[in-house]
N, C-alpha and C. Protein backbone atom coordinates (compact mmCIF):
# COMPACT_ATOMS: atom_id res chain seq x y z
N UNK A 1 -15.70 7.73 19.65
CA UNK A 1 -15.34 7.65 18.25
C UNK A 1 -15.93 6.37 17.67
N UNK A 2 -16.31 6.44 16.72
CA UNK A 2 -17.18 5.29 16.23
C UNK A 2 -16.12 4.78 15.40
N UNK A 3 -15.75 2.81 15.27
CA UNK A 3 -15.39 1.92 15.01
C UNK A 3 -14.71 2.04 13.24
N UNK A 4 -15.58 2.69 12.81
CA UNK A 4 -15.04 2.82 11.69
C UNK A 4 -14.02 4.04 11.46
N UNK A 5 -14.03 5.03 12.04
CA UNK A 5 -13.06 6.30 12.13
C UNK A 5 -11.92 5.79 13.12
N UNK A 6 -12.01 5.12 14.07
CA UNK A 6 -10.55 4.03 14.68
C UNK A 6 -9.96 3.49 14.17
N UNK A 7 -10.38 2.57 13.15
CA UNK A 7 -10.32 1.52 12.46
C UNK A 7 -9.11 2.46 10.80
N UNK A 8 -10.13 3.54 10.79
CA UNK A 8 -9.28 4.56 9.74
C UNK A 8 -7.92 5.37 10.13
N UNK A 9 -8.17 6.08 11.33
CA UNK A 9 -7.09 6.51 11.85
C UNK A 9 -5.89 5.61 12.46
N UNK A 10 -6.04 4.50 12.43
CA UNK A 10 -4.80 3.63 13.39
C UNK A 10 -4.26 2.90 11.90
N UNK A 11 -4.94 2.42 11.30
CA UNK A 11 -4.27 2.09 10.02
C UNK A 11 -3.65 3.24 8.69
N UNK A 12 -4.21 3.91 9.08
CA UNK A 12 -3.06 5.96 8.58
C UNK A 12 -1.81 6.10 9.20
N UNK A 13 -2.71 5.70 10.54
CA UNK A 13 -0.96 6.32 11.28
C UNK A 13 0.08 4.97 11.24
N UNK A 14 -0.55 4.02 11.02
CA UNK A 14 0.77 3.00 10.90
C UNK A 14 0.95 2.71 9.23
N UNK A 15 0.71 4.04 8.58
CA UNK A 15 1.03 4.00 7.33
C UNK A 15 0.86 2.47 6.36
N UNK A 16 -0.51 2.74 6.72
CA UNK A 16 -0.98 0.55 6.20
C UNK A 16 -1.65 1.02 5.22
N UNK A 17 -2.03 0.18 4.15
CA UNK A 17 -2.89 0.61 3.14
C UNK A 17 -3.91 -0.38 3.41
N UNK A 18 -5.14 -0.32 2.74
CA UNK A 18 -6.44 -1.42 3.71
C UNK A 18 -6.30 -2.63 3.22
N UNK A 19 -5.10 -3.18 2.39
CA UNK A 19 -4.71 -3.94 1.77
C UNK A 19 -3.94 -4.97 2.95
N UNK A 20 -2.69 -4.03 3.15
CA UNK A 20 -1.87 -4.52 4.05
C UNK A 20 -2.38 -4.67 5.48
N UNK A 21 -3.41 -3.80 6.43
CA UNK A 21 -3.49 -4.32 7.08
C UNK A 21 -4.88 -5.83 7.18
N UNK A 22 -5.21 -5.82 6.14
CA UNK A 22 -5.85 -6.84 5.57
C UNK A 22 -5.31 -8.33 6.21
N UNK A 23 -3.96 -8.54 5.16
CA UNK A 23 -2.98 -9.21 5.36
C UNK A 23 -2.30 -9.64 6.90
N UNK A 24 -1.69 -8.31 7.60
CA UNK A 24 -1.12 -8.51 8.60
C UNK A 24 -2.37 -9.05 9.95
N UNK A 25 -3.66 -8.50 9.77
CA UNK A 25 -4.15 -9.13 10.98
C UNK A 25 -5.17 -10.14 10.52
N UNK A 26 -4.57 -11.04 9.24
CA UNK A 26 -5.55 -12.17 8.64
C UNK A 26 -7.09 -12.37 8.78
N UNK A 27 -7.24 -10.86 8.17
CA UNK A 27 -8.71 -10.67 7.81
C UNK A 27 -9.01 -10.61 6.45
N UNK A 28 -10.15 -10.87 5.76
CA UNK A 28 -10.34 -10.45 4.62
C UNK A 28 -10.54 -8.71 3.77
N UNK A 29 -9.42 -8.22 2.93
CA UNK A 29 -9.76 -7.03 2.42
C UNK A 29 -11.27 -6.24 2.50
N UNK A 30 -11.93 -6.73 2.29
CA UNK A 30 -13.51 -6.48 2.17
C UNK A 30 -14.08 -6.50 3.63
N UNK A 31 -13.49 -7.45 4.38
CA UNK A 31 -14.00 -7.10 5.73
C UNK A 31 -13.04 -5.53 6.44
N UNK A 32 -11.90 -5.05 5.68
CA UNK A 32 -11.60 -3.94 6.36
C UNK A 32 -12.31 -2.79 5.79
N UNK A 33 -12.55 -2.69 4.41
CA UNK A 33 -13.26 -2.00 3.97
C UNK A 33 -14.43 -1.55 4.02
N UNK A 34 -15.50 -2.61 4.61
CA UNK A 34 -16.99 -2.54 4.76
C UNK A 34 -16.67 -2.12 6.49
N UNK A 35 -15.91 -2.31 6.99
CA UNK A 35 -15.79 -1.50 8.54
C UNK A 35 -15.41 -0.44 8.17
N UNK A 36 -14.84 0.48 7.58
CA UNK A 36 -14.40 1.32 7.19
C UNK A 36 -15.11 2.36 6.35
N UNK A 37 -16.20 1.90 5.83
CA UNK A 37 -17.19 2.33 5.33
C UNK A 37 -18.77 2.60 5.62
N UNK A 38 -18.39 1.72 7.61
CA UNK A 38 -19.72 2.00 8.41
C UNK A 38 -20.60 0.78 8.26
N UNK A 39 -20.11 -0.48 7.95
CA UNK A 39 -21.08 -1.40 7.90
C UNK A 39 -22.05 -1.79 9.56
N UNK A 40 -22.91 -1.47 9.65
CA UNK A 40 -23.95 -2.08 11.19
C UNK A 40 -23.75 -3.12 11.26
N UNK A 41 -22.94 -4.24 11.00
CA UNK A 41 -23.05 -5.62 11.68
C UNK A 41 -21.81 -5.61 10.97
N UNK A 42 -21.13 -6.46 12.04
CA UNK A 42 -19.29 -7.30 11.83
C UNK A 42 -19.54 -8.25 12.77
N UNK A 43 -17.91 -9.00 12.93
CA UNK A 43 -17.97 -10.10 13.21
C UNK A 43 -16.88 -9.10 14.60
N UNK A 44 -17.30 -9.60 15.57
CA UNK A 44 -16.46 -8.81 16.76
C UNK A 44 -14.96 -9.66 17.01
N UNK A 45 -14.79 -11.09 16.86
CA UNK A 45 -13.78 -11.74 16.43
C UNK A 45 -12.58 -10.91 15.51
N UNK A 46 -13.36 -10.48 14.45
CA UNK A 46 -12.31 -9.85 13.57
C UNK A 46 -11.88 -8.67 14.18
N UNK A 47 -13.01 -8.25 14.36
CA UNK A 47 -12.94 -6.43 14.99
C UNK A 47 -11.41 -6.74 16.09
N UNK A 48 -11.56 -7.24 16.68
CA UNK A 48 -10.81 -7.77 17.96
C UNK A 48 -9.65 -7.78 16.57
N UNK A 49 -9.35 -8.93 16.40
CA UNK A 49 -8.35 -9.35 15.32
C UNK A 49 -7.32 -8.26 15.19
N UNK A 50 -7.88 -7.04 14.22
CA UNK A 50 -7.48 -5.67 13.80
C UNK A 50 -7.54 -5.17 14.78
N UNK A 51 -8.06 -4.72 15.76
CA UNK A 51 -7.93 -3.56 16.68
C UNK A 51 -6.63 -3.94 17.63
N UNK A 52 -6.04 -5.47 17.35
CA UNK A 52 -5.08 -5.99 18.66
C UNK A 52 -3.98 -5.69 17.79
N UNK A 53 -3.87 -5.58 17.05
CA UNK A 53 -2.29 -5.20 16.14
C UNK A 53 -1.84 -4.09 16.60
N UNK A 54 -3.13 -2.80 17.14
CA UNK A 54 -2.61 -1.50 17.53
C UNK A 54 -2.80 -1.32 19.32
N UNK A 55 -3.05 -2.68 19.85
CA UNK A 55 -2.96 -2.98 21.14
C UNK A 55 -4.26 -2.19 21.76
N UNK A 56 -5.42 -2.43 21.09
CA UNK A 56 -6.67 -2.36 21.54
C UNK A 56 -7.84 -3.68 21.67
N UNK A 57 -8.74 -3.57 22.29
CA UNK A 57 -9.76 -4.56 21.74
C UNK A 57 -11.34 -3.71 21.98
N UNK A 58 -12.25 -4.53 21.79
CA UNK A 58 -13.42 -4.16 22.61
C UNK A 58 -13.87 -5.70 23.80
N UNK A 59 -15.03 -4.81 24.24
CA UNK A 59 -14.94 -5.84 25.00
C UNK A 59 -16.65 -5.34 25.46
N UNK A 60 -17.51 -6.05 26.52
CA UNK A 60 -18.62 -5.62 27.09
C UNK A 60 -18.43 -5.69 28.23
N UNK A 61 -19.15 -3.96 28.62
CA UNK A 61 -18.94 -3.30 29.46
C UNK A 61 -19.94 -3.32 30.22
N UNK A 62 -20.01 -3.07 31.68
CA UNK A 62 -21.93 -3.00 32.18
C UNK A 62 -22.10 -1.34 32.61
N UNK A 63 -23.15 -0.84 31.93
CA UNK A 63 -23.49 0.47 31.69
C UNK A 63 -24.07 0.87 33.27
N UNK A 64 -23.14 1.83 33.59
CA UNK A 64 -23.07 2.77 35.42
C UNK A 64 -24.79 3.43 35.33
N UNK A 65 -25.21 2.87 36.57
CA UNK A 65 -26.91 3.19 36.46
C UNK A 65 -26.56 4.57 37.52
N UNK A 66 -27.16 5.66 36.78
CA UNK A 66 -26.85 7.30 37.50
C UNK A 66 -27.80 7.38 38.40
């Protein structure tokens, strides 16, 4: 699932508006919105930020050679 459809669905289901979770994981409005709207470059700090409120993060992974 790509970052921005996560980012949409976890803040739906915790009934947040992109306002509020703005607020609650002290990011800027515009930075939830431009993730939310598919922006190619963020700040992975924030990403982290928001994704830990719903007890996720990202992280780098090393890709399994088949």
């Amino acid at each position: 699932m790509e970052i921005k459809n996560r980012f949409k669905t976890l803040r739906k289901q915790a009934n947040l508006t992109q306002t509020e979770l703005a607020k609650k994981s002290g990011v800027g409005l515009r930075f939830v919105r431009e993730v939310e709207q598919g922006k190619k470059t963020m700040r992975m700090d924030k990403v982290n930020r928001v994704l830990s409120l719903f007890g996720y993060h990202l992280e780098a992974v090393k890709d399994e050679k088949e």
